[in-house]
Protein backbone atom coordinates (compact mmCIF):
# COMPACT_ATOMS: atom_id res chain seq x y z
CA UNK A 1 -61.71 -32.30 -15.53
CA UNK A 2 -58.39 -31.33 -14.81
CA UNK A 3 -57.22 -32.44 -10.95
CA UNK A 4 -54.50 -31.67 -9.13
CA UNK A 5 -52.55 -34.22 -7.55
CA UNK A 6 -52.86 -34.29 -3.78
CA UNK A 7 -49.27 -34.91 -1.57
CA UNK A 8 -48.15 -37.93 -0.22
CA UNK A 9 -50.76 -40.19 -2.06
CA UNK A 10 -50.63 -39.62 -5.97
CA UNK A 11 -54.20 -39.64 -5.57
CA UNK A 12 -56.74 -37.14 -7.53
CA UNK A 13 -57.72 -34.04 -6.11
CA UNK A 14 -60.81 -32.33 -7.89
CA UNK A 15 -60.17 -28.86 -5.51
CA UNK A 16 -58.45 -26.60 -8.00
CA UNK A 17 -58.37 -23.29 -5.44
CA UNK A 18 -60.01 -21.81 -2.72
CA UNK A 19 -62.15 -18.89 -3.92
CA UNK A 20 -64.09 -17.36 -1.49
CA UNK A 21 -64.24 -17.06 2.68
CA UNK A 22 -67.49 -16.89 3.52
CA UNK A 23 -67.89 -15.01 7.27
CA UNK A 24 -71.18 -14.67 9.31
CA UNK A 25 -72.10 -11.08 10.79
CA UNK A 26 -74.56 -10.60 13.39
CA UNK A 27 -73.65 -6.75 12.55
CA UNK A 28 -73.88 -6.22 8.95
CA UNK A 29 -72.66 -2.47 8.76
CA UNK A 30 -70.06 -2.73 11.72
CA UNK A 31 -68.50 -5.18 9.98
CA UNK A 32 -68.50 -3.82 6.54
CA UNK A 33 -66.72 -0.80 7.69
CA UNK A 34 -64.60 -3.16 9.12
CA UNK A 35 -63.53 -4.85 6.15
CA UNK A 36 -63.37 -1.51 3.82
CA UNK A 37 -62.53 1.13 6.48
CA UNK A 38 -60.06 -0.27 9.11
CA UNK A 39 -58.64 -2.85 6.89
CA UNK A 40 -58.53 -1.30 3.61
CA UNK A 41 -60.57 -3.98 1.19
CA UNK A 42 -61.96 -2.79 -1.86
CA UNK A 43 -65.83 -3.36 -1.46
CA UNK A 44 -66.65 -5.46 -4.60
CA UNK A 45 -70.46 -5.88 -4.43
CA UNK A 46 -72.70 -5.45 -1.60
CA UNK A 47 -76.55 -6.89 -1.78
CA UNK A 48 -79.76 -7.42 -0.45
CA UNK A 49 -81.58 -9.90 -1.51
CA UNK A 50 -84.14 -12.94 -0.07
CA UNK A 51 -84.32 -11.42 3.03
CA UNK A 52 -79.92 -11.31 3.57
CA UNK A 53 -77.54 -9.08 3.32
CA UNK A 54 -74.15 -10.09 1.94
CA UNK A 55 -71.08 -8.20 0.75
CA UNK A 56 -68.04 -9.45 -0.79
CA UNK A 57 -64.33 -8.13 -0.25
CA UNK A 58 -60.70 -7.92 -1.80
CA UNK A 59 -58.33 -7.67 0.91
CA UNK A 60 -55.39 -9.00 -0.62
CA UNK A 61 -56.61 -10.80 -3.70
CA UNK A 62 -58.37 -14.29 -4.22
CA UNK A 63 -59.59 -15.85 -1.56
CA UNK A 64 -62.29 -13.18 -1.18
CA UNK A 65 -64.06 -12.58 1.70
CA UNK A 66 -67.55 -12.83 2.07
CA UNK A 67 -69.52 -11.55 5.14
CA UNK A 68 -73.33 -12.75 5.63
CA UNK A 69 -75.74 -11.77 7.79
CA UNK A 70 -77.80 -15.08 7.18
CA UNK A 71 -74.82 -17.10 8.61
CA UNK A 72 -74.44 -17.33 12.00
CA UNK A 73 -71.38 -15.68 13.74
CA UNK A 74 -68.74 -16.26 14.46
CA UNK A 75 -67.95 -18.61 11.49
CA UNK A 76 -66.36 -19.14 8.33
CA UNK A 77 -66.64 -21.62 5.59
CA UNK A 78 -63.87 -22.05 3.19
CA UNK A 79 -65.47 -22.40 -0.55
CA UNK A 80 -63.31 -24.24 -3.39
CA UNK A 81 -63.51 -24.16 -6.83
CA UNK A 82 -63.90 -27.56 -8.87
CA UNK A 83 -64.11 -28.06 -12.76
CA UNK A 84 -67.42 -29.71 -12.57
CA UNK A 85 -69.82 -30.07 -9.48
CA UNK A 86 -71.02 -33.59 -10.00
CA UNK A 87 -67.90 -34.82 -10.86
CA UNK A 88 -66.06 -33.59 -8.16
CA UNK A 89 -68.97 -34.84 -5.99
CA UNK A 90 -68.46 -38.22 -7.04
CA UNK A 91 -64.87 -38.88 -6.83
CA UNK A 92 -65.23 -37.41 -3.20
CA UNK A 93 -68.60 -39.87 -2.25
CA UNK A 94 -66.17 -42.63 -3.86
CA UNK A 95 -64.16 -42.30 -0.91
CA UNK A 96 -66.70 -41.78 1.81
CA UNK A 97 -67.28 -37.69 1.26
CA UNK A 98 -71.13 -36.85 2.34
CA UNK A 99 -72.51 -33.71 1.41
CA UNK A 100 -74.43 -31.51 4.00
CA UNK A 101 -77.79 -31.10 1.67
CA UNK A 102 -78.07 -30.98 -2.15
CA UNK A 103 -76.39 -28.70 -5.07
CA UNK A 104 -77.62 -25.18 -5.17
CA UNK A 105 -77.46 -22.19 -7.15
CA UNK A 106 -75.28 -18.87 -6.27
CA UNK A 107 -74.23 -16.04 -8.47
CA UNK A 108 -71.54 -17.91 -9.53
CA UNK A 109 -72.88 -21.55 -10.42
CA UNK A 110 -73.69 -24.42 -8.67
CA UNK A 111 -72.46 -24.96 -5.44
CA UNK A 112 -72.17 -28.18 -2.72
CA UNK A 113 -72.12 -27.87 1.25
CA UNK A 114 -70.31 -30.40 3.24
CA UNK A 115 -68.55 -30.76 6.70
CA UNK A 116 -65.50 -32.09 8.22
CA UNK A 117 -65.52 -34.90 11.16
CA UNK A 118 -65.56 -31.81 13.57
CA UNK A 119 -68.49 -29.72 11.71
CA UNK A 120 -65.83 -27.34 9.94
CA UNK A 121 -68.18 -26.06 7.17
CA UNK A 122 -66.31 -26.40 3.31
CA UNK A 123 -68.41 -25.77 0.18
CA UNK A 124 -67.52 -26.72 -3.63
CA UNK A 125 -68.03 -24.17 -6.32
CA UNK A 126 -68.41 -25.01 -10.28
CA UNK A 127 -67.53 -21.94 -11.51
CA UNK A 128 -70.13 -21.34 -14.38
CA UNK A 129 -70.44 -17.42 -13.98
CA UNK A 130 -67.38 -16.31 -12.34
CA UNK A 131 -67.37 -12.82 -10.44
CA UNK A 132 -70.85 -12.02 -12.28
CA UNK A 133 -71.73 -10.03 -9.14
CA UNK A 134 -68.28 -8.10 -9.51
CA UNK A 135 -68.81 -6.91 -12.75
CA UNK A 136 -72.60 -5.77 -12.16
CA UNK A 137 -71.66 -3.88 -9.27
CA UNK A 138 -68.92 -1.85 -10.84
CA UNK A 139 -71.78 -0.98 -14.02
CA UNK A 140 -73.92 0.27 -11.20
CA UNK A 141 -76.14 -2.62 -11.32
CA UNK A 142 -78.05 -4.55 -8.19
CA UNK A 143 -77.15 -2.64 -4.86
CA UNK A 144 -80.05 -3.40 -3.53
């Protein structure tokens, strides 16, 4: 695993970069517009699926922004990429880290919850299938 080196204290850092903002909506398509129409992101997939509706925008490059009808507004939780999931999980429960819940799967591989002292909601991301949404959304794949 390659790790950064975090400032200050030489120790290692398993976040490589934060992909992804992920935003509740309590109004799906007001907020869409939002993102595409009044602020000019490129819409780069936009499903339904397991009862939720989430799309995913470029506004200005990586971080992407996520919005989420499933999550409640207003929120956002900041999702980092790490080489490998349970590696990254154990360095971090090595110095006290808890996770909110257990890995899970998303488009884009396995992914890990957790909280700050204040309930700031963070998430890491092993990248196993990055963008796959992105690239079956421009070949007209799921919409749904």
């Amino acid at each position: 695993m390659t790790e950064n080196k975090s400032l200050g204290r030489g120790k290692a850092n398993p976040f490589k970069r934060l992909v992804y903002v992920y935003i509740g909506t309590s109004r799906f398509e007001e907020d869409r517009d939002f993102y595409e129409s009044k602020l000019g992101a490129r819409l780069l997939w936009n499903l339904k699926d397991f009862g939720a509706r989430v799309a995913a925008f470029d506004l200005c490059g990586e971080p992407y922004l996520l919005i989420a009808d499933h999550v409640k507004a207003p929120s956002k939780r900041l999702i980092y990429e790490v080489d490998d999931l349970k590696e990254a999980a154990d360095v971090l429960k090595g110095r006290g880290w808890k996770p909110d819940g257990g890995s899970f799967e998303i488009p884009d591989g396995p992914c890990m919850n957790f909280k700050d002292e204040s309930g700031n909601e963070y998430a890491i991301l092993q990248m196993s299938r990055p963008h796959i949404l992105e690239g079956e959304f421009r070949k007209g794949g799921p919409k749904r």
